[in-house]
N, C-alpha and C. Protein backbone atom coordinates (compact mmCIF):
# COMPACT_ATOMS: atom_id res chain seq x y z
N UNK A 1 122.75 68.16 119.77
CA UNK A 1 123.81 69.15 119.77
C UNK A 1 123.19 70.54 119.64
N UNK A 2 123.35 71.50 120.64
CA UNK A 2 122.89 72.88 121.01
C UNK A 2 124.11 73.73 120.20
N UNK A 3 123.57 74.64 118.98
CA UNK A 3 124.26 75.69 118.92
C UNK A 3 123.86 77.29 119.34
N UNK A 4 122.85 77.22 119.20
CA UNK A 4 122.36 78.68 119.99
C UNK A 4 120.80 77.95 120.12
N UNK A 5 120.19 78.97 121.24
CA UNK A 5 119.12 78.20 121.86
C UNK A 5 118.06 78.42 120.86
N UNK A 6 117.51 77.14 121.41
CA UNK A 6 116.35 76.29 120.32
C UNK A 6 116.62 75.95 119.21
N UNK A 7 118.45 75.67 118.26
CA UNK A 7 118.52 75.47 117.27
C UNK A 7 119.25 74.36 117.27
N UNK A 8 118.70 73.31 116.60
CA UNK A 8 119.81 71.69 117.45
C UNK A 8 119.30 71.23 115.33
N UNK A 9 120.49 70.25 115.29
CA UNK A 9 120.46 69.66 114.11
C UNK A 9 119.33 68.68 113.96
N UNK A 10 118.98 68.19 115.00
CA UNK A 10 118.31 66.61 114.96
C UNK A 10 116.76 67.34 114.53
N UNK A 11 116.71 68.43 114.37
CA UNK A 11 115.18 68.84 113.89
C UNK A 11 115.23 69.68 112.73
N UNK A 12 116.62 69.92 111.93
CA UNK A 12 117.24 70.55 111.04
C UNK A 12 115.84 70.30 109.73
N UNK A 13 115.31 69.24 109.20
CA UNK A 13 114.59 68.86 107.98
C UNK A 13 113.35 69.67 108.37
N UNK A 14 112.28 69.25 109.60
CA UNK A 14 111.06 70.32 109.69
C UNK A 14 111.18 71.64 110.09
N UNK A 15 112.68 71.90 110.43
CA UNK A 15 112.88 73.41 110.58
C UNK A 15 112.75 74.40 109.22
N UNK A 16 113.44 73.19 108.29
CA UNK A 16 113.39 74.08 106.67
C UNK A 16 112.08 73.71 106.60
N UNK A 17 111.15 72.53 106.02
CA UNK A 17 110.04 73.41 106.09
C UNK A 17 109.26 74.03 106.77
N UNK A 18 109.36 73.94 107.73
CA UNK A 18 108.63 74.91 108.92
C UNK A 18 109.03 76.45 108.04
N UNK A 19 110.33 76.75 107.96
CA UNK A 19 110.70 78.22 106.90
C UNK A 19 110.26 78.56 105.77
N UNK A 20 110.32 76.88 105.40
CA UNK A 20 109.27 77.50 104.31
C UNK A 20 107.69 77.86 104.08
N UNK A 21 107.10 77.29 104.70
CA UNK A 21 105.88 77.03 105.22
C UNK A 21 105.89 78.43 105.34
N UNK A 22 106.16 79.29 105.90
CA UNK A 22 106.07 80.13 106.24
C UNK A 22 106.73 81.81 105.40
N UNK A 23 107.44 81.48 104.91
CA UNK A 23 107.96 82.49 103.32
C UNK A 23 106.64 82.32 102.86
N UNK A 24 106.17 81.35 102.21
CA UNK A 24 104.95 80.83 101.06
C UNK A 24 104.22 81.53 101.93
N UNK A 25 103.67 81.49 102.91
CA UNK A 25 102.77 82.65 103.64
C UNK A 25 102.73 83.75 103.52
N UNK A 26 103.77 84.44 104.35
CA UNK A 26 104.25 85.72 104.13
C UNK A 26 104.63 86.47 103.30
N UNK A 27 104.96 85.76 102.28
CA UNK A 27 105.15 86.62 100.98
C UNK A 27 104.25 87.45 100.09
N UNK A 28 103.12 86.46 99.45
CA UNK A 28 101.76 87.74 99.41
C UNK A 28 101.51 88.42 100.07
N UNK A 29 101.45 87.99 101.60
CA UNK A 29 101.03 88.76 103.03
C UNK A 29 102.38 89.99 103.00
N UNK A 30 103.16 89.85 102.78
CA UNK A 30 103.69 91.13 102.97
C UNK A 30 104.07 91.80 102.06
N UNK A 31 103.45 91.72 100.73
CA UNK A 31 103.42 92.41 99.37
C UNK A 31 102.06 93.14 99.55
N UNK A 32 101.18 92.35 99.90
CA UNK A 32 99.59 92.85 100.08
C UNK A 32 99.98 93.96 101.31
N UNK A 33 100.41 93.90 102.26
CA UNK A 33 100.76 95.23 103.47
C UNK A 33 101.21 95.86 103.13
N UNK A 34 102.15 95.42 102.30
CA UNK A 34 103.05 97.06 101.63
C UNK A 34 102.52 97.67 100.75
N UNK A 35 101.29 97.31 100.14
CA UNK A 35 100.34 98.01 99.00
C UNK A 35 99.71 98.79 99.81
N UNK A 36 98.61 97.70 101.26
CA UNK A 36 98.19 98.23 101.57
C UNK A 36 98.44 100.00 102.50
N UNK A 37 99.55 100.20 103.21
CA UNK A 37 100.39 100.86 103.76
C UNK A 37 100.80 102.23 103.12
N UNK A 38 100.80 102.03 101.89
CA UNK A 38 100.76 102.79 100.88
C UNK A 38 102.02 102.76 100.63
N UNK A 39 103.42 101.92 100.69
CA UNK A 39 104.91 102.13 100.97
C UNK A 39 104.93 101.49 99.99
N UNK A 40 104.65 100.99 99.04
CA UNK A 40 104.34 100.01 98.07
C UNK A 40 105.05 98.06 98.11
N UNK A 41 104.63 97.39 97.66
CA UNK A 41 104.79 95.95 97.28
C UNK A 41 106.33 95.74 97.63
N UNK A 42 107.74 96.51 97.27
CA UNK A 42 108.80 95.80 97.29
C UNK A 42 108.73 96.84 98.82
N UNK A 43 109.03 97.39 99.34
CA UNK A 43 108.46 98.03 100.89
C UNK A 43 108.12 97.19 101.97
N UNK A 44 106.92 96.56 101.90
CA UNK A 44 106.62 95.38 102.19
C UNK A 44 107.11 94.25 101.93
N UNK A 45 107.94 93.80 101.31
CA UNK A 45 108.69 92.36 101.30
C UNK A 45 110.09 92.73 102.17
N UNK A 46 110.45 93.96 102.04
CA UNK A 46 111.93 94.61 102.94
C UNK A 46 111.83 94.49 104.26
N UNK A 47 110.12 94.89 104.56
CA UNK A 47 109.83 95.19 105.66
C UNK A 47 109.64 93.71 106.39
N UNK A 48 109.14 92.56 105.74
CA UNK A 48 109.17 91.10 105.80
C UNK A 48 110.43 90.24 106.27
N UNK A 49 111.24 90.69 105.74
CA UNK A 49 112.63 90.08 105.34
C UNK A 49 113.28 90.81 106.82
N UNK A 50 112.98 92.01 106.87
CA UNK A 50 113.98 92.22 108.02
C UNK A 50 113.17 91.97 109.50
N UNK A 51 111.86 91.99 109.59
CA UNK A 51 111.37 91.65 110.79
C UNK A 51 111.97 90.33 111.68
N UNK A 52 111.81 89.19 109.84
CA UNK A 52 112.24 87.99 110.06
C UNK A 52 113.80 87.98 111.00
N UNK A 53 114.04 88.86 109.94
CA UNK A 53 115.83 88.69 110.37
C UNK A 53 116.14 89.05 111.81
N UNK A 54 115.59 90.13 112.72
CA UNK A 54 115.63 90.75 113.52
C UNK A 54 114.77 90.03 114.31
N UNK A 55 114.14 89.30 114.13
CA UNK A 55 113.57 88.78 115.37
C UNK A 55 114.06 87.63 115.52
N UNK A 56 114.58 86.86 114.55
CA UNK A 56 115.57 86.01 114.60
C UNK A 56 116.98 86.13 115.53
N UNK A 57 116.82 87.16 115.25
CA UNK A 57 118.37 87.40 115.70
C UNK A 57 118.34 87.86 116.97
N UNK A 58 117.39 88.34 117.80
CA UNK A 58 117.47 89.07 119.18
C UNK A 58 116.31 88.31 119.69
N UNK A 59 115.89 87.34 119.90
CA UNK A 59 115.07 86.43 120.72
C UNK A 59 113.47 85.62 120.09
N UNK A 60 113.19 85.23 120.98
CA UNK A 60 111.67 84.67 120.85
C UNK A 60 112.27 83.22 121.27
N UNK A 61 111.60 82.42 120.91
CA UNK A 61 110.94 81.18 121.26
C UNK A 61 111.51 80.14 119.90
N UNK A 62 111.76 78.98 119.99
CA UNK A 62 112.28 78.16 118.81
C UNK A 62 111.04 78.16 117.60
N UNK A 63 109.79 77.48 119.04
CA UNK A 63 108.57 77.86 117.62
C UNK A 63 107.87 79.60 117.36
N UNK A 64 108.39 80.05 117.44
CA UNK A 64 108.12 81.05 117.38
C UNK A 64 107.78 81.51 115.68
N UNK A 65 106.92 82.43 115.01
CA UNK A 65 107.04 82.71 113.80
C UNK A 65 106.94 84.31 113.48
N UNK A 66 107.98 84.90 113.17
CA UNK A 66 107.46 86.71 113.04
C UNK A 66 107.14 86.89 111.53
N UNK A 67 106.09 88.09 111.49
CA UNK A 67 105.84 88.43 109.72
C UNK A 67 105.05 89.80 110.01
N UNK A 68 104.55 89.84 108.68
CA UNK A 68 103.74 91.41 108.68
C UNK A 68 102.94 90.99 109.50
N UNK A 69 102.29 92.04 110.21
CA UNK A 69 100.86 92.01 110.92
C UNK A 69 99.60 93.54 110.53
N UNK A 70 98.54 92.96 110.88
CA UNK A 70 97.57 94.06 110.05
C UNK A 70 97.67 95.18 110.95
N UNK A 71 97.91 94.75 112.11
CA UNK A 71 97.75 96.74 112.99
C UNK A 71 98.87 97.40 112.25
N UNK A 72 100.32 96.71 112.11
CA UNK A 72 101.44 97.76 111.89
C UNK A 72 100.72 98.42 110.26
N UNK A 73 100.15 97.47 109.54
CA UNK A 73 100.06 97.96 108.42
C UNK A 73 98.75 99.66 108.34
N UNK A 74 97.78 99.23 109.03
CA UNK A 74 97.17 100.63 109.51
C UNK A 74 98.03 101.34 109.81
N UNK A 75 99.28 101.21 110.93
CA UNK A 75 100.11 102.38 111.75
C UNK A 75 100.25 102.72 110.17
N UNK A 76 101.65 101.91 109.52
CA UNK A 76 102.17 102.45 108.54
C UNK A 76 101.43 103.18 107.52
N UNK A 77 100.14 102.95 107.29
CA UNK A 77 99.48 103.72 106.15
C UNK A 77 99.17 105.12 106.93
N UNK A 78 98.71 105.55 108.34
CA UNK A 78 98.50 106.14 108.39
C UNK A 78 99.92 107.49 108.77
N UNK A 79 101.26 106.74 109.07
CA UNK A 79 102.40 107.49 108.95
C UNK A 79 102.68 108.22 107.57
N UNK A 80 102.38 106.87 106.68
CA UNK A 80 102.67 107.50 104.99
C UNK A 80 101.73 108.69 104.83
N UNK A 81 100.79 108.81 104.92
CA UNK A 81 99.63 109.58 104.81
C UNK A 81 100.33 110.64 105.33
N UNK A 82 100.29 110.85 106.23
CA UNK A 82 100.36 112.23 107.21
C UNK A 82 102.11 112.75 106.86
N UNK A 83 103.09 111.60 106.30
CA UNK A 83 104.79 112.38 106.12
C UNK A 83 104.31 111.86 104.78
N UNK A 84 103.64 112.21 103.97
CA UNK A 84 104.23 111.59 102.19
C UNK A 84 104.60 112.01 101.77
N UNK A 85 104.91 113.57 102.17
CA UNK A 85 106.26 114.75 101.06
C UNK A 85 107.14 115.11 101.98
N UNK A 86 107.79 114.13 103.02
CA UNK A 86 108.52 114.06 104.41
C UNK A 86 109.19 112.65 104.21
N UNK A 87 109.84 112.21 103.07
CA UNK A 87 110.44 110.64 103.81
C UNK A 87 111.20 110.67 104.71
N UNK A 88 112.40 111.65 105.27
CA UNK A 88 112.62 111.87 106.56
C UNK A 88 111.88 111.67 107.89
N UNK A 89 111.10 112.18 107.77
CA UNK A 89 110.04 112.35 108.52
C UNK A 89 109.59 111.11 109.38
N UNK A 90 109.36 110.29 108.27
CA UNK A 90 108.24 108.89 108.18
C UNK A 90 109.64 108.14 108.73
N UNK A 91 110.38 107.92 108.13
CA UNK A 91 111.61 107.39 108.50
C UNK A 91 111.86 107.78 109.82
N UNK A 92 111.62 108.99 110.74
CA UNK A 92 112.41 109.03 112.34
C UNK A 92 111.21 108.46 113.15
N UNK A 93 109.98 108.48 112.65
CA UNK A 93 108.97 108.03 113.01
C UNK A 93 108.82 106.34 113.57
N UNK A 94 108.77 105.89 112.11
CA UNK A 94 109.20 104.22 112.40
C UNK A 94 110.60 103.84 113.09
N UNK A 95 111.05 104.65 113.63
CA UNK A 95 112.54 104.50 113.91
C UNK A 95 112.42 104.45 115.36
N UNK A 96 111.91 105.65 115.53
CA UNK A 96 111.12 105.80 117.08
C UNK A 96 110.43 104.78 117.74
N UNK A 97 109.56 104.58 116.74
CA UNK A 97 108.44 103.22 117.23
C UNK A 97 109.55 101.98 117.46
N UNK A 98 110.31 101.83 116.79
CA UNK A 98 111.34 100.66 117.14
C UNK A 98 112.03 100.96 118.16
N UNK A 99 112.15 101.91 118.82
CA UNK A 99 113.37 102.13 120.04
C UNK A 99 112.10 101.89 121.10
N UNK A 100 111.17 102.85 120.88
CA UNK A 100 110.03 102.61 121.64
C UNK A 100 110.01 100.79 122.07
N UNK A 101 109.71 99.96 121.13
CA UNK A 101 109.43 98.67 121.21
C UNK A 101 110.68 97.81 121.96
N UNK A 102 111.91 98.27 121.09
CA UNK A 102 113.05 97.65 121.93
C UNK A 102 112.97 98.12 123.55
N UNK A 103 112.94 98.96 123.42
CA UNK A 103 112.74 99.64 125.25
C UNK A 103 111.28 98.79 125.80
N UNK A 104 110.45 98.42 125.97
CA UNK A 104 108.90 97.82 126.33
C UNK A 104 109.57 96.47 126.20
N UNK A 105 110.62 95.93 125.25
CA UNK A 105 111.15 94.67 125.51
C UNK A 105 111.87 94.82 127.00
N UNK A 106 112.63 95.33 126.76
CA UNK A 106 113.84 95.18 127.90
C UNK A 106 113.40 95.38 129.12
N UNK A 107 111.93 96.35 129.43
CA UNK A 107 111.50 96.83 130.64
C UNK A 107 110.13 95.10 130.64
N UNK A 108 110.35 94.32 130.05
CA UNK A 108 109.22 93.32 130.00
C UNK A 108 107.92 93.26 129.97
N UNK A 109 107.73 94.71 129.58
CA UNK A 109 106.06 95.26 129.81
C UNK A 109 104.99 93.93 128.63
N UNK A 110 105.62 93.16 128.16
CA UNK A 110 105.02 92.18 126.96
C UNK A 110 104.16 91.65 128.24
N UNK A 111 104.92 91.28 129.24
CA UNK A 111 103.69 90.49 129.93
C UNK A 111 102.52 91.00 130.19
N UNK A 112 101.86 92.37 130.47
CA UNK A 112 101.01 92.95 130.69
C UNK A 112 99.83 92.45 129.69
N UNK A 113 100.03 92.04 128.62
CA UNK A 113 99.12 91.52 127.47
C UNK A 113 97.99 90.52 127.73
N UNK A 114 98.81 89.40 128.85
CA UNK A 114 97.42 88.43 129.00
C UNK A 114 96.76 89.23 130.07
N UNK A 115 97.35 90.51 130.74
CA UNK A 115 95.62 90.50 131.33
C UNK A 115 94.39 91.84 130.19
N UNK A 116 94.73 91.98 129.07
CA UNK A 116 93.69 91.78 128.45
C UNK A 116 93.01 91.06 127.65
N UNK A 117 91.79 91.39 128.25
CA UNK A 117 90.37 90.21 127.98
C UNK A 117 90.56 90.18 126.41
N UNK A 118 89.96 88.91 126.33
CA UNK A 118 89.73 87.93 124.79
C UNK A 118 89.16 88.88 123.82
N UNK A 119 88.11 89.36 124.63
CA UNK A 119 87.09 90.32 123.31
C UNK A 119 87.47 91.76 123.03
N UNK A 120 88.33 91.90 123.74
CA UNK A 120 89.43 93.04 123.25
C UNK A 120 90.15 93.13 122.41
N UNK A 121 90.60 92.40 122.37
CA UNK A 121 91.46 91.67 121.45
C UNK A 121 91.39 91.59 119.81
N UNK A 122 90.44 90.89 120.13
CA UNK A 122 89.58 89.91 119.19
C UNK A 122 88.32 91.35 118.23
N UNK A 123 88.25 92.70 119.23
CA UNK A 123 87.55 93.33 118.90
C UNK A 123 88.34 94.17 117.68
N UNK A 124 89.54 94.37 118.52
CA UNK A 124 90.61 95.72 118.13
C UNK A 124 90.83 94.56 116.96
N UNK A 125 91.39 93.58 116.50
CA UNK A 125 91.71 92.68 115.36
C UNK A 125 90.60 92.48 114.05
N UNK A 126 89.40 92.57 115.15
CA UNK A 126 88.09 92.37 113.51
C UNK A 126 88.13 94.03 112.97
N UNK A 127 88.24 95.28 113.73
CA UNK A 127 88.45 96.50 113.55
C UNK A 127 89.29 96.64 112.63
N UNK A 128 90.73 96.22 112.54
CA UNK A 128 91.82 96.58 111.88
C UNK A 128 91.33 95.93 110.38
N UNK A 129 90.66 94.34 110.62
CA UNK A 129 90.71 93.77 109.30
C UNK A 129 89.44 94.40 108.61
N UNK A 130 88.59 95.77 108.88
CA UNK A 130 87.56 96.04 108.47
C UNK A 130 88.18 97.08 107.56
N UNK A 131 89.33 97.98 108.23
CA UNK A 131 89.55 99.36 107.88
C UNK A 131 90.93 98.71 106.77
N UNK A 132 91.67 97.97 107.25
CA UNK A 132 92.02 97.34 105.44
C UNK A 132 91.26 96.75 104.61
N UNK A 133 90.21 96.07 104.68
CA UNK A 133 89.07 96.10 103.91
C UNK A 133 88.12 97.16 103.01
N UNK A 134 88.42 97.89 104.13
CA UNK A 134 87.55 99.51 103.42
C UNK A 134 88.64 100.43 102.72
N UNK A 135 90.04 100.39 103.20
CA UNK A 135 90.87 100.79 102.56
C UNK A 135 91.26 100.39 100.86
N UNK A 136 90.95 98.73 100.64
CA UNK A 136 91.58 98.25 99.69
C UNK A 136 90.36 97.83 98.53
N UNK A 137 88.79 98.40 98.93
CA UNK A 137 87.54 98.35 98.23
C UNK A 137 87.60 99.46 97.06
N UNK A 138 88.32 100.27 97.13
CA UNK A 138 88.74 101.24 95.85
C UNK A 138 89.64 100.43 94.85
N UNK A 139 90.75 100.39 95.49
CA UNK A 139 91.47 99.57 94.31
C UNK A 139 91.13 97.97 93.57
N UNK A 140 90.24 97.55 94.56
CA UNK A 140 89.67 96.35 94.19
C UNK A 140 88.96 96.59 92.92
N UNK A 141 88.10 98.02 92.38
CA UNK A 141 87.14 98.40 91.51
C UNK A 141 88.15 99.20 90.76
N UNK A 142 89.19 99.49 90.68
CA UNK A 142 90.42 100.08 89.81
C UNK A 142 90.82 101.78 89.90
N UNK A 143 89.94 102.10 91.13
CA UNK A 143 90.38 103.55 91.37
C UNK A 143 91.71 103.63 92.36
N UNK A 144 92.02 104.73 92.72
CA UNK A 144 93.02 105.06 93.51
C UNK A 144 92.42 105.18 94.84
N UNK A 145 92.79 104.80 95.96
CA UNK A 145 92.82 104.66 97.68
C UNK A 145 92.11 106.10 97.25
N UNK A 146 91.12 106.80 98.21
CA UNK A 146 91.10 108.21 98.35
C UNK A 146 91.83 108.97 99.73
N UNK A 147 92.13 109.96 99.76
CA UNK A 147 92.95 110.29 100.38
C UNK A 147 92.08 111.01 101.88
N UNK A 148 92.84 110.74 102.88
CA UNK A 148 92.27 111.38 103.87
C UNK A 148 91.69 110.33 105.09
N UNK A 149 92.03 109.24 104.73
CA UNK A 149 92.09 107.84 106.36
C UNK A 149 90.97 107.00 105.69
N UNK A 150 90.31 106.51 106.69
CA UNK A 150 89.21 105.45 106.49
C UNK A 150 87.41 106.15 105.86
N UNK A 151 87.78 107.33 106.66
CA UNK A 151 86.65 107.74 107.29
C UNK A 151 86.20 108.72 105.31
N UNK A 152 86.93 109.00 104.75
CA UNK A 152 87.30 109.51 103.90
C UNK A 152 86.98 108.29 102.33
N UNK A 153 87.61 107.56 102.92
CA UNK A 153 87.39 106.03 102.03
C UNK A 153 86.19 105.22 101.71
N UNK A 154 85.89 105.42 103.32
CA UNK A 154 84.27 104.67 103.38
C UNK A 154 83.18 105.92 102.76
N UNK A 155 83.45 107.25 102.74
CA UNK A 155 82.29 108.30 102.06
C UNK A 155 82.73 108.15 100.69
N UNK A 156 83.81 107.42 99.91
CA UNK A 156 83.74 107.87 98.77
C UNK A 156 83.14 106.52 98.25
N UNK A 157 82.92 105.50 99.02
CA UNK A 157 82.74 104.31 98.11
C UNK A 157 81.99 104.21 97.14
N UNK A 158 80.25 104.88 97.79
CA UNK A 158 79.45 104.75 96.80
C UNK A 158 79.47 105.29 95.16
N UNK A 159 80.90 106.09 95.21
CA UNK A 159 80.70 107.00 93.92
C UNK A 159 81.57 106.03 93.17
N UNK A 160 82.71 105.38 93.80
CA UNK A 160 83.57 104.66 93.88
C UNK A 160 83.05 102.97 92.77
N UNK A 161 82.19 102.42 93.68
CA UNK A 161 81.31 101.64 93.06
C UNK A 161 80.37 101.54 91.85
N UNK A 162 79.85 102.52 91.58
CA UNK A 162 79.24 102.84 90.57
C UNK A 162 79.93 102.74 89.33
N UNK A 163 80.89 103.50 89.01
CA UNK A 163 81.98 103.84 88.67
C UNK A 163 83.52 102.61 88.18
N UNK A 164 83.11 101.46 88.29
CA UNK A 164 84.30 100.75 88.34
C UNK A 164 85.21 101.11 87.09
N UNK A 165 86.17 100.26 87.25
CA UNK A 165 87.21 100.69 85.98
C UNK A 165 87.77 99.00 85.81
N UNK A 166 87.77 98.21 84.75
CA UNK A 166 88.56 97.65 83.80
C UNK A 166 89.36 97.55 83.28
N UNK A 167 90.54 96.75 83.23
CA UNK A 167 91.34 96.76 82.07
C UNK A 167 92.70 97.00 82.64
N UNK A 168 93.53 97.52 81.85
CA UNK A 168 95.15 98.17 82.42
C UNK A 168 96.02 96.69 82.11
N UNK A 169 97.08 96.91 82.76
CA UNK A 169 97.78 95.15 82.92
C UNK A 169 97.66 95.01 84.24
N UNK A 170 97.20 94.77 85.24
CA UNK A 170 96.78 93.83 86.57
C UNK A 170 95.44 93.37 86.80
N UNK A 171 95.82 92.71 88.03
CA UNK A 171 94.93 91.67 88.04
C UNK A 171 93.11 91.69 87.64
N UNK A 172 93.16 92.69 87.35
CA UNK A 172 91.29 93.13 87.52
C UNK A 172 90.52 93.37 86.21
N UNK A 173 91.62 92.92 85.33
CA UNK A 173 91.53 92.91 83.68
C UNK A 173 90.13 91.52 83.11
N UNK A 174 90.27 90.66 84.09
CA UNK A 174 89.56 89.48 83.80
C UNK A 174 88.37 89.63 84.55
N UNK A 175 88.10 90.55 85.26
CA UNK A 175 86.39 90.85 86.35
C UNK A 175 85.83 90.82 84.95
N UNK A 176 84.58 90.86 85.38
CA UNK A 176 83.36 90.84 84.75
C UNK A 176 82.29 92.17 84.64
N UNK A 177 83.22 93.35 85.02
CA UNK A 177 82.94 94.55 85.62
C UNK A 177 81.64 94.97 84.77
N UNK A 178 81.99 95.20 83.69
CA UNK A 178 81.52 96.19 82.16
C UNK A 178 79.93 95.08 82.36
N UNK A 179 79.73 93.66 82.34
CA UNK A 179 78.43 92.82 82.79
C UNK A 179 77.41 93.19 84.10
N UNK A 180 78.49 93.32 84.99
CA UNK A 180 77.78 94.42 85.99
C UNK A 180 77.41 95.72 86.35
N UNK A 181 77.85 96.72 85.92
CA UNK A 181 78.02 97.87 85.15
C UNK A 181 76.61 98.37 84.09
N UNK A 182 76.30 97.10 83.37
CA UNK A 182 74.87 96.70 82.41
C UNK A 182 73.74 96.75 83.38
N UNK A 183 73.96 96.21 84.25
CA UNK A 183 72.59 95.71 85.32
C UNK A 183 72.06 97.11 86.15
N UNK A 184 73.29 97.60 86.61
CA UNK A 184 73.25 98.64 87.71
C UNK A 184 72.68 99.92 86.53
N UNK A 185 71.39 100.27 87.52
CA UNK A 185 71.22 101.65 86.43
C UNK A 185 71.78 103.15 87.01
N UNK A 186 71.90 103.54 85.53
CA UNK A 186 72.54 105.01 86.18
C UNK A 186 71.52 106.31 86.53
C-alpha cells in the first residue's frame, strides 16, 4: 500500500530504525557543526532537524538520508565570521543560498556533478575535513577559535599549543594536559 512515494507500510519496522540509525548519527554530528560554525550547539541541532524536515518533505529518493555536511559547516563559519554584529545580515545570506539551491533544483543542474572526476571530489572533501580540523585544534587545548579564517588559526597554533588550558566544566577537565605541559620545555 503506496501513500506518498517510497513510503509503503510493509517496510514501516526498518524504516524506524533506519531513522533512528540515523538521529544517533547526526546528532553529535550536528551539535559538533554548530560549534564548529561558530552558530553554536543548539544552532546546529535546528539546523539538523529542519534539513531533515525539508528534505523530507520536497523530494529525494526513499533511501535517501539528509544531515549536516562539513562544506556547509565551513560556508557557515565563514558567514558568521564576516556578519557576527549583522544577524540580519547572516540571516539574508543563508536565505539566499537556499533560493539559490531551490532554483539549481528546479533548473536540474544536480546532474552536472557526475561529470566531476573522483579526485576532485575526494580532494575538495579531505580539504574541508583539514580546515575543521585546524579550526577546532584551539578549542581542543581550551582556548578560544582565533579570529580571522583558517589561515589565522593555523599561525596561532604554535602559541596555542604550548599554552594549553585545563579544567572549567567540559569535556577537557580529564586530559592529562598539566603531565604534558611538565615534559615540554619552556
Amino acid at each position: 500500500m503506496t501513500i506518498v512515494h517510497g513510503l509503503r507500510f510493509d517496510n514501516l519496522r526498518g524504516d524506524i530504525y533506519g531513522g533512528l540509525t540515523a538521529a544517533v548519527v547526526a546528532l553529535p554530528l550536528a551539535l559538533a557543526f554548530g560549534v564548529a560554525s561558530g552558530a553554536g550547539p543548539v544552532a546546529g541541532l535546528y539546523g539538523a532537524v529542519f534539513v531533515g524536515f525539508f528534505a523530507a518533505l520536497f523530494g529525494g529518493t526513499p533511501a535517501q538520508i539528509s544531515g549536516p555536511t562539513g562544506p556547509m559547516t565551513v560556508v557557515m563559519a565563514g558567514i558568521f565570521t564576516q556578519y557576527a554584529h549583522e544577524p540580519a545580515m547572516a540571516f539574508t545570506v543563508v536565505m539566499l543560498a537556499g533560493l539559490f539551491q531551490i532554483f539549481f533544483g528546479i533548473c536540474r543542474l544536480g546532474r552536472f556533478v557526475s561529470l566531476v572526476p573522483f579526485p576532485v571530489i575526494s580532494g575538495f572533501m579531505s580539504g574541508i575535513g583539514c580546515i575543521i580540523i585546524i579550526l577546532q585544534l584551539a578549542p581542543l587545548v581550551g582556548h578560544a577559535t582565533p579570529g580571522g579564517g583558517t589561515l589565522a588559526a593555523l599561525a596561532a597554533l604554535p602559541g596555542l599549543l604550548t599554552t594549553p588550558k585545563a579544567g572549567g566544566d567540559d569535556c577537557r577537565s580529564g586530559c592529562p594536559w598539566d603531565r604534558l605541559s611538565h615534559a615540554c620545555p619552556d
